[in-house]
C-alpha atoms as a PDB file:
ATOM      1  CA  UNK A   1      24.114  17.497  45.256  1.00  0.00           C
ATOM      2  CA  UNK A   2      24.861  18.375  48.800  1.00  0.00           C
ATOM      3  CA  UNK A   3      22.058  18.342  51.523  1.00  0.00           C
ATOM      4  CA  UNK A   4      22.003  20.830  53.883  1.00  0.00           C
ATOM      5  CA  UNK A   5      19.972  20.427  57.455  1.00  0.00           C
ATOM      6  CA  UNK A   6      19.353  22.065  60.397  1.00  0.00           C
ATOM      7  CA  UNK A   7      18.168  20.666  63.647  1.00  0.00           C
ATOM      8  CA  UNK A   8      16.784  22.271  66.409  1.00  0.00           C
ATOM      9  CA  UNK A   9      16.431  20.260  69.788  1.00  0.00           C
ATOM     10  CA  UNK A  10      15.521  21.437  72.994  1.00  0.00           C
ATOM     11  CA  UNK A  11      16.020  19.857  76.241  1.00  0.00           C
ATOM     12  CA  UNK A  12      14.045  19.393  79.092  1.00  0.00           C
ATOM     13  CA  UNK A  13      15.579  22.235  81.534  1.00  0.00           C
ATOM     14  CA  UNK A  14      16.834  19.281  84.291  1.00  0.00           C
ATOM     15  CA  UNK A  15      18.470  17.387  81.532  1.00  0.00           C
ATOM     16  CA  UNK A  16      20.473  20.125  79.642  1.00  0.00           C
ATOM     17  CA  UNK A  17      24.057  18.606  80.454  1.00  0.00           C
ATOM     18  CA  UNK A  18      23.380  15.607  80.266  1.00  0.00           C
ATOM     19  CA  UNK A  19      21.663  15.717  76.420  1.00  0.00           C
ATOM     20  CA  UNK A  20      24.695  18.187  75.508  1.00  0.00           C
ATOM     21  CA  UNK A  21      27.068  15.239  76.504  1.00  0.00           C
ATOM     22  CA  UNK A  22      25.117  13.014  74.041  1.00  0.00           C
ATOM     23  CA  UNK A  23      25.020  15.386  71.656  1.00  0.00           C
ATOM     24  CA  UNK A  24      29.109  15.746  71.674  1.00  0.00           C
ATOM     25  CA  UNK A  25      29.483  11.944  71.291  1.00  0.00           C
ATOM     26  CA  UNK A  26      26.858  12.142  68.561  1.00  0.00           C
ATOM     27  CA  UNK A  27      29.375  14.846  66.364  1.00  0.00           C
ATOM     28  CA  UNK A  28      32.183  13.074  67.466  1.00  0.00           C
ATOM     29  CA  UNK A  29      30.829   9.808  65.393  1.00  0.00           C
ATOM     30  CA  UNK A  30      28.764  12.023  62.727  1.00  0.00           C
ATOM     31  CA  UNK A  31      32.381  13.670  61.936  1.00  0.00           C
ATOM     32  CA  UNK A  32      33.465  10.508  60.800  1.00  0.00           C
ATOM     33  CA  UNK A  33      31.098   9.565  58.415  1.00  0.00           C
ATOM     34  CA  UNK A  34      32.389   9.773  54.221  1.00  0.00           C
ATOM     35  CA  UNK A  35      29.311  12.101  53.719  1.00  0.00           C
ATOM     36  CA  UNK A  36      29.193  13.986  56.426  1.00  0.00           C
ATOM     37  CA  UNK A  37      30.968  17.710  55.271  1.00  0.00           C
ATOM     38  CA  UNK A  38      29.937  19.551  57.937  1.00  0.00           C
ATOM     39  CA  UNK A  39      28.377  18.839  61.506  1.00  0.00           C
ATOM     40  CA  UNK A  40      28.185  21.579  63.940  1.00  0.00           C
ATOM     41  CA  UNK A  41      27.160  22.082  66.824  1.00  0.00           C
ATOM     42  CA  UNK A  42      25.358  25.281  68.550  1.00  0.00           C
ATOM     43  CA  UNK A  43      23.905  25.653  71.631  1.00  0.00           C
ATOM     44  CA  UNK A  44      21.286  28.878  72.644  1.00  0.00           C
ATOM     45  CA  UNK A  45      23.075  31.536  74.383  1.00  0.00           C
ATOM     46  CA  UNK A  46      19.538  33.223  75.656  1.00  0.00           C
ATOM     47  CA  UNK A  47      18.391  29.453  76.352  1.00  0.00           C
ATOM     48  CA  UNK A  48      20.758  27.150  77.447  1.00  0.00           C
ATOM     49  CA  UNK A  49      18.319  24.187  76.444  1.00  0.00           C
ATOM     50  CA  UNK A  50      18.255  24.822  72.872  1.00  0.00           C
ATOM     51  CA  UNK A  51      20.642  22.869  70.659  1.00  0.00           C
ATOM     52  CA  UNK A  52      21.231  23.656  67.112  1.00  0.00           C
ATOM     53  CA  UNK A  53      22.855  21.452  64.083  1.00  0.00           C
ATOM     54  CA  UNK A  54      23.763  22.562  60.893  1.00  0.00           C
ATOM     55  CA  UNK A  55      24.594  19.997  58.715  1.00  0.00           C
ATOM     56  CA  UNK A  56      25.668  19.441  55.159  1.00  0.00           C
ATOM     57  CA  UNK A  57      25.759  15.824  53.775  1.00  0.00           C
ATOM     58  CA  UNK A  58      27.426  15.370  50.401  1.00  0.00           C
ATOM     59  CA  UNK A  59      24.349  13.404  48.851  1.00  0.00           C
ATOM     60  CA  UNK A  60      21.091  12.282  49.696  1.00  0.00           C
ATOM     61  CA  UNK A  61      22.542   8.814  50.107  1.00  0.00           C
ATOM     62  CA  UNK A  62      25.005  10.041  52.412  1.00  0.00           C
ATOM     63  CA  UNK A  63      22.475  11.525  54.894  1.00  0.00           C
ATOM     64  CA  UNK A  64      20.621   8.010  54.530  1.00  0.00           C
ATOM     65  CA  UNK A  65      23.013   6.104  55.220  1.00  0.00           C
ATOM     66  CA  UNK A  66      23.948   8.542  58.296  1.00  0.00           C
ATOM     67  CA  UNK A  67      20.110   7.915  59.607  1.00  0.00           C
ATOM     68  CA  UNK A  68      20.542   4.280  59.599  1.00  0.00           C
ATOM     69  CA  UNK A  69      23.631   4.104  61.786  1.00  0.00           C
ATOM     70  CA  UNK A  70      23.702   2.299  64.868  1.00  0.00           C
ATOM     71  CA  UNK A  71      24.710   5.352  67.086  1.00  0.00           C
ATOM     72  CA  UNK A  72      21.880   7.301  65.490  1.00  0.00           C
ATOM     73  CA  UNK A  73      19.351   5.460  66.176  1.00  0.00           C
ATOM     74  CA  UNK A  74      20.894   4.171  69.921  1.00  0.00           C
ATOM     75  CA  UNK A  75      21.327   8.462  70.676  1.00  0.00           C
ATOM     76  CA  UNK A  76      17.279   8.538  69.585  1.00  0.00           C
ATOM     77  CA  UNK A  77      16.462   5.878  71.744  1.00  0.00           C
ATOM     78  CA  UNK A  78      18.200   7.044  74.697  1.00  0.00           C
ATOM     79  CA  UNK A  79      17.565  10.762  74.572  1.00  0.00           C
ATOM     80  CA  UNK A  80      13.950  10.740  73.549  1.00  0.00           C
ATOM     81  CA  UNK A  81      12.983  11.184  77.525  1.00  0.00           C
ATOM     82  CA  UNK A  82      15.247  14.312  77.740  1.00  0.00           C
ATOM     83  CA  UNK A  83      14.019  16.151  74.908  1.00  0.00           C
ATOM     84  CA  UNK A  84      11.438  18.622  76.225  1.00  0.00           C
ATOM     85  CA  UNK A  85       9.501  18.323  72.590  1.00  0.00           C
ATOM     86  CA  UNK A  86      10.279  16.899  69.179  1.00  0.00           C
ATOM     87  CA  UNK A  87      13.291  17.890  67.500  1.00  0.00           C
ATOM     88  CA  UNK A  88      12.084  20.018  64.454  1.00  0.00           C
ATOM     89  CA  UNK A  89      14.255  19.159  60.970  1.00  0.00           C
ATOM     90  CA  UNK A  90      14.775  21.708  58.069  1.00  0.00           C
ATOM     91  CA  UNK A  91      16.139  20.409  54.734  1.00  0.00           C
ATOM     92  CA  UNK A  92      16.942  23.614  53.012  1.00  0.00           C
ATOM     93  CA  UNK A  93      18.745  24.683  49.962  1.00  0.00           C
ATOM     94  CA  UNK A  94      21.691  26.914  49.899  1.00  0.00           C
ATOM     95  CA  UNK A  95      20.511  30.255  48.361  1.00  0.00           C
ATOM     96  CA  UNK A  96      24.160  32.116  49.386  1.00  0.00           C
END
């Protein structure tokens, strides 16, 4: 059963380009993944330091085994002091 996720992340106003550049490298490697059927990338056009993901993982076991990869939790480690708050998570189901 897919999985279906959206992220929002917003950056700290002095550190937009640099997160965004992060955040390529991070859909660059997330692309690659077996599970991974769809990883996209949005940013806000009213606020340039709000980044969006919607995501669709083919299984739960899929998007587990993305959170446990190296360049996950590396991109967490290293970004967590350009983030401007906590990035918020939404597992949702498809309705449509």
């Amino acid at each position: 059963m897919p999985i279906y996720l959206t992220v929002i992340l917003k950056s700290k106003p002095e550190s937009v380009e640099t997160l965004k550049s992060l955040l390529l490298d991070l859909v660059q490697n997330s692309t690659k993944e077996a599970a991974c059927l769809q990883y996209d990338l949005h940013q806000s056009l009213e606020e340039s330091t709000i980044f969006i993901f919607h995501e669709v993982w083919e299984n739960e076991a899929g998007l587990k085994l993305h959170n446990e990869q190296s360049y996950l939790i590396s991109f967490f480690e290293n970004a967590k002091l350009l983030f401007q708050e906590a990035p918020i998570v939404y597992k949702t189901d498809k309705l449509a």
